[in-house]
N, C-alpha and C. Protein backbone atom coordinates (compact mmCIF):
# COMPACT_ATOMS: atom_id res chain seq x y z
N UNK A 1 16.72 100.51 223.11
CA UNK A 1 15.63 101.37 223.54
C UNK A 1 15.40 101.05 225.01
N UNK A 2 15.66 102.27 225.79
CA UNK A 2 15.49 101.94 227.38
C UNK A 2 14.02 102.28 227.47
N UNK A 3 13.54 101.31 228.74
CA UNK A 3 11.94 102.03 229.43
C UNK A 3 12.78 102.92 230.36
N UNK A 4 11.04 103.81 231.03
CA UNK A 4 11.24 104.67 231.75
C UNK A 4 12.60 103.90 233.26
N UNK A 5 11.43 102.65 233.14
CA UNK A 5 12.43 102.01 234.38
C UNK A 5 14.16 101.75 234.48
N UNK A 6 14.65 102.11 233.61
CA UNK A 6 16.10 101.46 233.21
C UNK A 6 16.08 100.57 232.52
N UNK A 7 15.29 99.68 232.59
CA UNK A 7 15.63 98.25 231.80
C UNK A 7 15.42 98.50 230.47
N UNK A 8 16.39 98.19 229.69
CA UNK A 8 16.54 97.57 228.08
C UNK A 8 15.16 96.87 227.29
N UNK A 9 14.62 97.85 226.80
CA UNK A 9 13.49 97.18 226.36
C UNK A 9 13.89 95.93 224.68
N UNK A 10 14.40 96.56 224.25
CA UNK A 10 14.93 96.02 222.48
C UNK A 10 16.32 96.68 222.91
N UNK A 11 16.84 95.64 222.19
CA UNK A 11 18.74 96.01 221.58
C UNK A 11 18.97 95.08 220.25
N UNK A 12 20.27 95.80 219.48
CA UNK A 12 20.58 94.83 218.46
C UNK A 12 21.65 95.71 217.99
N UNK A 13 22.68 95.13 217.50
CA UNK A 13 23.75 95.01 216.33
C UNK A 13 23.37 95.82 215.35
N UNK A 14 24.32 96.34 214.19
CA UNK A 14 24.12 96.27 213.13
C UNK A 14 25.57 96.41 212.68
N UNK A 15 26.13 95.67 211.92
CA UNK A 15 27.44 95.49 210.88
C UNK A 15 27.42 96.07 209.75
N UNK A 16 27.93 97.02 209.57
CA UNK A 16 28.29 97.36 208.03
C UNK A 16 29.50 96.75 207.47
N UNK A 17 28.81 95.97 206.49
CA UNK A 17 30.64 95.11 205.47
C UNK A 17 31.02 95.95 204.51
N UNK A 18 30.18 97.15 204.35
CA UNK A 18 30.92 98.13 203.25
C UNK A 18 31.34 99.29 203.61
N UNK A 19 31.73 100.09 202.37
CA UNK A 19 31.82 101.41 202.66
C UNK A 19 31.21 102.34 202.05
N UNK A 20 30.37 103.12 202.69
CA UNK A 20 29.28 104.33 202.17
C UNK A 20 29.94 105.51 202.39
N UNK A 21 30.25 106.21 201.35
CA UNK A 21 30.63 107.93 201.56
C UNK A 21 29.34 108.85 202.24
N UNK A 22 28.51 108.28 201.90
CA UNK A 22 26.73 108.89 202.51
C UNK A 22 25.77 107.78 202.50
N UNK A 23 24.94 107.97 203.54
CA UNK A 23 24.04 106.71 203.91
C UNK A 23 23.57 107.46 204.89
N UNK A 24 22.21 106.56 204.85
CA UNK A 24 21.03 107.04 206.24
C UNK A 24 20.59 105.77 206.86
N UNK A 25 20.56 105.40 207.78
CA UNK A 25 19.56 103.73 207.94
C UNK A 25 18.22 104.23 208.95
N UNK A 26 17.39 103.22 209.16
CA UNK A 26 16.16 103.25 210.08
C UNK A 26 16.06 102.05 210.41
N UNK A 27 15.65 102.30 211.61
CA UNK A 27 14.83 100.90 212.02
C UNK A 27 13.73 101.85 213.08
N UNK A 28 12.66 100.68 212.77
CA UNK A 28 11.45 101.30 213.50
C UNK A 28 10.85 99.89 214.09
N UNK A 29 10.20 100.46 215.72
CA UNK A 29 9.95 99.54 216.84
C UNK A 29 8.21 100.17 217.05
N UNK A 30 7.48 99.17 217.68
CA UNK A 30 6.05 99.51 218.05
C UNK A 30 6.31 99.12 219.28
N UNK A 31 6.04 100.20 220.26
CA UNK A 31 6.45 99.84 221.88
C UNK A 31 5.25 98.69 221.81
N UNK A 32 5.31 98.44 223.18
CA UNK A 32 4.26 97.19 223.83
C UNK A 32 3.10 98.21 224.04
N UNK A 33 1.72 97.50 224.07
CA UNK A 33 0.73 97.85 224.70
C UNK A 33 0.52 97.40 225.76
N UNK A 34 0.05 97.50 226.99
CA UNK A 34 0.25 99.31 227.14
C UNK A 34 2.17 99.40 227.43
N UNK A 35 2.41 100.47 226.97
CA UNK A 35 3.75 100.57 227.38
C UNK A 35 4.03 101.64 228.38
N UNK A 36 5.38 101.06 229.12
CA UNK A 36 5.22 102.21 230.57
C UNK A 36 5.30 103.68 229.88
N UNK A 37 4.65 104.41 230.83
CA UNK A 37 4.45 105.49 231.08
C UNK A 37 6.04 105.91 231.20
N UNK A 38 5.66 107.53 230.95
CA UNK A 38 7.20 108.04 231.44
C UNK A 38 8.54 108.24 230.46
N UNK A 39 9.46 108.95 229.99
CA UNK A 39 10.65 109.53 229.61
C UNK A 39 11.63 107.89 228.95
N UNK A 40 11.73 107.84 227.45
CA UNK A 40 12.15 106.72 227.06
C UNK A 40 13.58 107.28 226.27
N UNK A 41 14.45 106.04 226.04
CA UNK A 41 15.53 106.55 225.94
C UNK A 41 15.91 105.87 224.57
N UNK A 42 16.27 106.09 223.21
CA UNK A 42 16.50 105.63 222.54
C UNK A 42 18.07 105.80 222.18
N UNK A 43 19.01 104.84 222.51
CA UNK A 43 20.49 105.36 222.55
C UNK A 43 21.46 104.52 221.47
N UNK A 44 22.11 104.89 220.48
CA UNK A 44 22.96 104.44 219.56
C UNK A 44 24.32 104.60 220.20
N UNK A 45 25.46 103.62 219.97
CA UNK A 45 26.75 103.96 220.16
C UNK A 45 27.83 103.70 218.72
N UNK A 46 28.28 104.18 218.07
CA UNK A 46 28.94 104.12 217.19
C UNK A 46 30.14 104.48 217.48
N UNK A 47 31.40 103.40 216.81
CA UNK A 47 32.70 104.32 217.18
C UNK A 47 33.18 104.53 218.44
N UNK A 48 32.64 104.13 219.42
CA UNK A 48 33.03 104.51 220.81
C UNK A 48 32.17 105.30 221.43
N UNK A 49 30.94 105.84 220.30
CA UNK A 49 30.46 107.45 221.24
C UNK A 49 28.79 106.89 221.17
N UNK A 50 28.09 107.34 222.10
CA UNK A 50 26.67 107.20 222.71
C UNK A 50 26.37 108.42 222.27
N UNK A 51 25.24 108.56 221.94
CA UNK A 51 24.36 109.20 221.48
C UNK A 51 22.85 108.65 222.33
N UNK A 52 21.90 109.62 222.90
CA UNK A 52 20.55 109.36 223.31
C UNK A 52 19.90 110.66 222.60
N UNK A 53 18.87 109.80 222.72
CA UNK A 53 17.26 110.60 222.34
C UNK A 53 16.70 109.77 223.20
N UNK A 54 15.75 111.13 223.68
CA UNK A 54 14.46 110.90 224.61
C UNK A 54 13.23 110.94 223.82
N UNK A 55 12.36 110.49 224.18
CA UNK A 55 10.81 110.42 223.91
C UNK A 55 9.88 110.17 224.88
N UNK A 56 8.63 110.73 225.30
CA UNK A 56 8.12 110.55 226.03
C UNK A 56 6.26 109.78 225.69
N UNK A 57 6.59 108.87 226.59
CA UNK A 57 4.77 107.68 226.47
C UNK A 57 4.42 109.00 227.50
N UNK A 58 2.75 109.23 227.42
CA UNK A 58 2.35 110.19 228.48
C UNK A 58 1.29 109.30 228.62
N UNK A 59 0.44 108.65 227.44
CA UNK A 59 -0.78 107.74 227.53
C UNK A 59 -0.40 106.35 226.85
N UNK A 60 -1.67 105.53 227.39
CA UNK A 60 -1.47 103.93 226.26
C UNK A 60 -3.22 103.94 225.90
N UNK A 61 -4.13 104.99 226.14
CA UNK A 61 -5.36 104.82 225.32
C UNK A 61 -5.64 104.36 224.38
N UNK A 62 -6.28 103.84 224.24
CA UNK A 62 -7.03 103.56 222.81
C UNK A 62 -6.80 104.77 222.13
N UNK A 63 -6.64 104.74 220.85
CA UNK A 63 -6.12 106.28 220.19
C UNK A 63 -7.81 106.94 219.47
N UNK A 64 -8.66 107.68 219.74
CA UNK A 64 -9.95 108.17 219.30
C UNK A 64 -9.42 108.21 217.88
N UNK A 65 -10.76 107.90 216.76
CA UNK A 65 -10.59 107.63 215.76
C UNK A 65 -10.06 109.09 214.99
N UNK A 66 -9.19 109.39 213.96
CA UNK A 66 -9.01 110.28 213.30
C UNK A 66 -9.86 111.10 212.66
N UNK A 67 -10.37 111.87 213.10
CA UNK A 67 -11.43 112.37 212.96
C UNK A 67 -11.86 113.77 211.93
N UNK A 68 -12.59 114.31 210.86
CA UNK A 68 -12.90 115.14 210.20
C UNK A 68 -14.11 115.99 210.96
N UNK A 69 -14.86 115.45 211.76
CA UNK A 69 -16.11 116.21 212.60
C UNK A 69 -16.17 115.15 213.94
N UNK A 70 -16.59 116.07 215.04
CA UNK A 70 -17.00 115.33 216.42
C UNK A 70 -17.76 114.71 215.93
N UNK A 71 -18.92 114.34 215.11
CA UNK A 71 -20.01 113.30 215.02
C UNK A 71 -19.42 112.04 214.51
N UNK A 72 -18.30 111.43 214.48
CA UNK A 72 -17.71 110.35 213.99
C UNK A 72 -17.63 109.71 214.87
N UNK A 73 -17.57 108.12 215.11
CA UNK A 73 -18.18 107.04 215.87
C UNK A 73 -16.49 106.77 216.12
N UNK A 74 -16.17 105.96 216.86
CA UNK A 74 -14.87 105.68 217.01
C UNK A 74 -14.92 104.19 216.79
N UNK A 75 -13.35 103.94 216.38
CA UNK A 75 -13.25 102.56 215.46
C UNK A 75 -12.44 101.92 215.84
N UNK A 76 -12.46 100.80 216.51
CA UNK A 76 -11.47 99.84 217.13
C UNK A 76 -10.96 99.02 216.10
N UNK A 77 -9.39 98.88 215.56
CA UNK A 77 -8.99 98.10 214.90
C UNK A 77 -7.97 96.45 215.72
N UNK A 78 -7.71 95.88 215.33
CA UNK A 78 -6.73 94.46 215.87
C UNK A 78 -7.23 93.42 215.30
N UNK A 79 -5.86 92.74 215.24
CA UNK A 79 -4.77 93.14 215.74
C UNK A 79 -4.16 94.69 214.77
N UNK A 80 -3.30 95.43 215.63
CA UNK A 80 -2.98 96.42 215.02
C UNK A 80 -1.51 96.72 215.52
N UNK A 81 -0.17 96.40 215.22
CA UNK A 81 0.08 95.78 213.30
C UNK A 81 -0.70 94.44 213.48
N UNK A 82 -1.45 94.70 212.05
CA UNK A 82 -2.10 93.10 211.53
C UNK A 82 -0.75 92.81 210.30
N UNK A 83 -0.94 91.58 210.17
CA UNK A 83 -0.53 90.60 209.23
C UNK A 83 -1.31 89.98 208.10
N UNK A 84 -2.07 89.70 208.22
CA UNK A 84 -3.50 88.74 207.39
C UNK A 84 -5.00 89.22 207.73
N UNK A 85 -5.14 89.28 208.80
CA UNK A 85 -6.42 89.74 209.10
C UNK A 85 -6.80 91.00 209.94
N UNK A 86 -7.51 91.79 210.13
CA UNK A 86 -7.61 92.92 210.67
C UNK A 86 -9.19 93.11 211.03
N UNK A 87 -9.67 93.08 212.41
CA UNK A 87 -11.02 92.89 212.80
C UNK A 87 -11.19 94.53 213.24
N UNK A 88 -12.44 94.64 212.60
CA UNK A 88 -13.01 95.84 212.80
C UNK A 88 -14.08 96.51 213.31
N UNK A 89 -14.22 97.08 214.50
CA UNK A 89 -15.16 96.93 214.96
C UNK A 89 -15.77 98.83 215.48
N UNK A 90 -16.96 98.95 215.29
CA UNK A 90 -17.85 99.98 215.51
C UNK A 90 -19.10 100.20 215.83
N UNK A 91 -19.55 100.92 216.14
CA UNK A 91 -21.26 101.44 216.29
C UNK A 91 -21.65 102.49 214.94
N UNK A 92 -20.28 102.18 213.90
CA UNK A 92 -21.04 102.84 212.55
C UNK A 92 -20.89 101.50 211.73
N UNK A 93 -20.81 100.91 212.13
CA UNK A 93 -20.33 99.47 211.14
C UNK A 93 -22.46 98.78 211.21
N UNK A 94 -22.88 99.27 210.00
CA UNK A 94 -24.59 99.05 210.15
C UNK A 94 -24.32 98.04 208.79
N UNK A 95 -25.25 97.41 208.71
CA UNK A 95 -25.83 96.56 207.65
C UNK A 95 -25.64 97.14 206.08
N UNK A 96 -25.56 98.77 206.17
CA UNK A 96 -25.42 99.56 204.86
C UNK A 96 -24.03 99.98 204.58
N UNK A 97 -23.14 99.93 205.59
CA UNK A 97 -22.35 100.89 205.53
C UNK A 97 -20.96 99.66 204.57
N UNK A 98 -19.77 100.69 204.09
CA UNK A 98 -18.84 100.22 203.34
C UNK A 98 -17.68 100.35 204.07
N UNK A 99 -16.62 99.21 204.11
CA UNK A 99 -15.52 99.77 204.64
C UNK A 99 -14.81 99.34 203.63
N UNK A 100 -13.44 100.30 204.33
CA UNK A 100 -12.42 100.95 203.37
C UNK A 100 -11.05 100.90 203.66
N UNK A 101 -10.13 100.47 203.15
CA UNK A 101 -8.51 100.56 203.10
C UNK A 101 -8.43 101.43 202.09
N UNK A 102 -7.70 102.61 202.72
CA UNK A 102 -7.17 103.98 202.11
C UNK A 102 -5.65 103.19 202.23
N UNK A 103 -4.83 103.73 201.17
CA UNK A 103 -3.69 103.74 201.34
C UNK A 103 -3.00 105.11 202.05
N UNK A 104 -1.67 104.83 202.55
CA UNK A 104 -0.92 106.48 203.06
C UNK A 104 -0.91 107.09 202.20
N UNK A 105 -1.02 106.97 200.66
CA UNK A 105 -1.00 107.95 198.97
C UNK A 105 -2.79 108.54 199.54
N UNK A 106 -3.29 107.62 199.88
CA UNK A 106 -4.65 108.32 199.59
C UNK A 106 -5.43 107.61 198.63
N UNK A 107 -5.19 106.18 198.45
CA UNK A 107 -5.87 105.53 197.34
C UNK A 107 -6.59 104.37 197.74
N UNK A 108 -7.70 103.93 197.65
CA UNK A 108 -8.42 103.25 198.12
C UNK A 108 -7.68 101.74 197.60
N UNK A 109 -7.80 100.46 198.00
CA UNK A 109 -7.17 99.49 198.16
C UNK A 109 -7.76 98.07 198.66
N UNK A 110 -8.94 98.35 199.23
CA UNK A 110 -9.91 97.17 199.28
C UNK A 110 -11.31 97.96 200.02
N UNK A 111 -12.35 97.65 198.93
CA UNK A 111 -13.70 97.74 200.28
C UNK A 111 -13.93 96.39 199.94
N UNK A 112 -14.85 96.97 201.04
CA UNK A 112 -15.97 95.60 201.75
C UNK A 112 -17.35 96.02 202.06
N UNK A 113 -18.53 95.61 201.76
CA UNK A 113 -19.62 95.93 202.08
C UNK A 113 -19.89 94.92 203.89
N UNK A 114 -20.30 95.72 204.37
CA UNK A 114 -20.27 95.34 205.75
C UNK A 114 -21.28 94.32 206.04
N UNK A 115 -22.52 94.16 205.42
CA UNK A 115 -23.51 93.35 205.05
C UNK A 115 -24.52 93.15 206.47
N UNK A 116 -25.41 93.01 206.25
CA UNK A 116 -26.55 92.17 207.21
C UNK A 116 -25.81 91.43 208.83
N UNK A 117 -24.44 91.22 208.35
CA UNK A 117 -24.28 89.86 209.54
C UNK A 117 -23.41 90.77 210.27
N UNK A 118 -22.81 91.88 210.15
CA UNK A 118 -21.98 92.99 210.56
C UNK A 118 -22.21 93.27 212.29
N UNK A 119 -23.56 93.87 212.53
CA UNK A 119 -23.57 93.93 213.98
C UNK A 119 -22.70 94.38 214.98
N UNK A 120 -21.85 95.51 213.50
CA UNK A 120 -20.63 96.22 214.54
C UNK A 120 -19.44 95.78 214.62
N UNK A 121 -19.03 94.03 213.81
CA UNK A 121 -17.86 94.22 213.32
C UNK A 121 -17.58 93.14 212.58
N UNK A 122 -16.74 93.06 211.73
CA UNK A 122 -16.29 92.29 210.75
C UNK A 122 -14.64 92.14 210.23
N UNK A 123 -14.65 91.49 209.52
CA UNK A 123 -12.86 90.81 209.65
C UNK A 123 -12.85 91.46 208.07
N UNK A 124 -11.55 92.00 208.11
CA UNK A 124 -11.01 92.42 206.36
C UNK A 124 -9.80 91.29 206.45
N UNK A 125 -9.77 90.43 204.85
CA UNK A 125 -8.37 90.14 204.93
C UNK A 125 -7.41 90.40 204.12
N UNK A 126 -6.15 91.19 204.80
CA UNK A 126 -5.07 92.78 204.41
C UNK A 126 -4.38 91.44 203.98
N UNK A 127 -4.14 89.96 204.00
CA UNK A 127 -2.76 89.38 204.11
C UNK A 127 -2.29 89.77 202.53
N UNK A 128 -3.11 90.61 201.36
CA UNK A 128 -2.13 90.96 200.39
C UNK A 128 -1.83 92.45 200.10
N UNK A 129 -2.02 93.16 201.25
CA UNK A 129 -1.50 94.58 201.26
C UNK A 129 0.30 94.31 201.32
N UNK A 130 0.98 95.40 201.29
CA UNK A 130 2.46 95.37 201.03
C UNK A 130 2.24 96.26 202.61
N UNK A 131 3.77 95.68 203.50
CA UNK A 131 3.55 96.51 204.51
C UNK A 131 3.55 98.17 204.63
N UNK A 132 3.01 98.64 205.44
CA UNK A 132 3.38 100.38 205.66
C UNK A 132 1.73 100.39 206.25
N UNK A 133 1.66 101.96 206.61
CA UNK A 133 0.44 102.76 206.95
C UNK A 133 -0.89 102.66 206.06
N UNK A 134 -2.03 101.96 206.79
CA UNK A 134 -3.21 102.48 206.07
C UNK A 134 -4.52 102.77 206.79
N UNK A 135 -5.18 103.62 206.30
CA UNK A 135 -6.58 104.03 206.90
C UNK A 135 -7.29 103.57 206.49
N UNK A 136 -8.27 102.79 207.76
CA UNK A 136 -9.43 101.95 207.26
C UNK A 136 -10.83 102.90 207.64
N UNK A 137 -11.47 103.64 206.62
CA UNK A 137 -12.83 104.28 207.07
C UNK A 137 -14.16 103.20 206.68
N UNK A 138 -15.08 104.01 207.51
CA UNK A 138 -16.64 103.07 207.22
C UNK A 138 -17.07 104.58 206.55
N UNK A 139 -17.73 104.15 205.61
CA UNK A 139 -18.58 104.79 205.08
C UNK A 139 -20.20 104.53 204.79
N UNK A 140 -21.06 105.31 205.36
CA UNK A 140 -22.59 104.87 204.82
C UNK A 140 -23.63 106.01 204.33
N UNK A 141 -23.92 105.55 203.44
CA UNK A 141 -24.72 106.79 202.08
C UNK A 141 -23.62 107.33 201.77
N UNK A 142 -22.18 107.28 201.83
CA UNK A 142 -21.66 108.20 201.27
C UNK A 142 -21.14 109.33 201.80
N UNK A 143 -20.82 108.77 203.38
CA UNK A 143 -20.54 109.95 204.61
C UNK A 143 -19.62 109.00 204.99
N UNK A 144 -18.46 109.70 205.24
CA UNK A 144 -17.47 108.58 206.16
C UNK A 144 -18.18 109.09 207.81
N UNK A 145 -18.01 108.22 208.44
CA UNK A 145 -18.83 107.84 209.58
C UNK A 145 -17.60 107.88 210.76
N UNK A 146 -16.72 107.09 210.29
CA UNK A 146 -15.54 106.53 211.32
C UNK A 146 -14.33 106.31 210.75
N UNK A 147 -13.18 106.35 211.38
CA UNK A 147 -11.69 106.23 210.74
C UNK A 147 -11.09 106.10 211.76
N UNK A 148 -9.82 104.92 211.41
CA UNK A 148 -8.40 105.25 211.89
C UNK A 148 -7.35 104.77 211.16
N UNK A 149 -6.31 104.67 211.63
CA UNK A 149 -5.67 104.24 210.84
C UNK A 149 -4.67 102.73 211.76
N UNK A 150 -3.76 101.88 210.91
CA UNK A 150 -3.22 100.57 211.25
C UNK A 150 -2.22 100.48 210.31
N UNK A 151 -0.99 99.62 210.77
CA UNK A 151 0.19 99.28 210.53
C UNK A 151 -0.22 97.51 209.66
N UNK A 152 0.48 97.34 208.84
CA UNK A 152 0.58 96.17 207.95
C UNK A 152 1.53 96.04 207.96
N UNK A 153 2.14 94.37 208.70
CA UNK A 153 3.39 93.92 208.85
C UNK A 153 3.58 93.31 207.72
């Protein structure tokens, strides 16, 4: 994976010891924060032959929370990919409110009552989620308030 600048951001190998009549592989990278700006180059060579794909960074913002209505508070998650712990922090995160690990299915997966000592943010600990995508919302009375979503390594 090239940056905008030329330089080689990630490289690596991969060996196949068998033989597949059909096969697909992936590998997936989380650029750096902030990562440069500008036209990125993701290039495979197999066999002798190069292959590129481009992609383009335009921003490294904070990403505004995923939102169902403008009246939703925005929700700072990190580390984000978390591993074990995941700190959460808001101006909907009140003494009443509930937070939430949605799974990518759509299935809830841990709350937490935000409690008295909250003051806008508090630590969940994910270290027994399985990795992939999940959305963490606050909810209070029963209104989701705030959302985004985070990576589990």
């Amino acid at each position: 994976i090239v940056q905008p600048n030329g330089i080689t951001w990630v490289s690596w190998n991969q060996t196949f010891n068998a033989y597949y009549s059909a096969s697909w592989w992936y590998w997936n990278w989380i650029l750096p924060n902030p990562a440069q700006l500008g036209t990125w180059h993701f290039k495979v060579t197999y066999a002798g032959k190069t292959i590129s794909q481009s992609f383009t960074v335009s921003t490294t913002a904070p990403l505004r929370a995923e939102t169902e209505s403008a009246a939703e508070a925005i929700i700072t998650l990190s580390p984000n990919p978390a591993t074990s712990q995941l700190s959460v922090s808001s101006s909907a995160l009140t003494p009443s409110a509930t937070v939430e690990v949605i799974s990518e299915f759509g299935l809830p997966v841990l709350r937490q009552k935000a409690g008295a000592a909250a003051k806008g943010n508090t630590i969940l600990n994910v270290s027994q989620l399985t990795p992939g995508t999940y959305y963490v919302q606050i909810k209070d009375k029963g209104t989701v308030t705030a959302k985004s979503k985070f990576l589990k390594q």
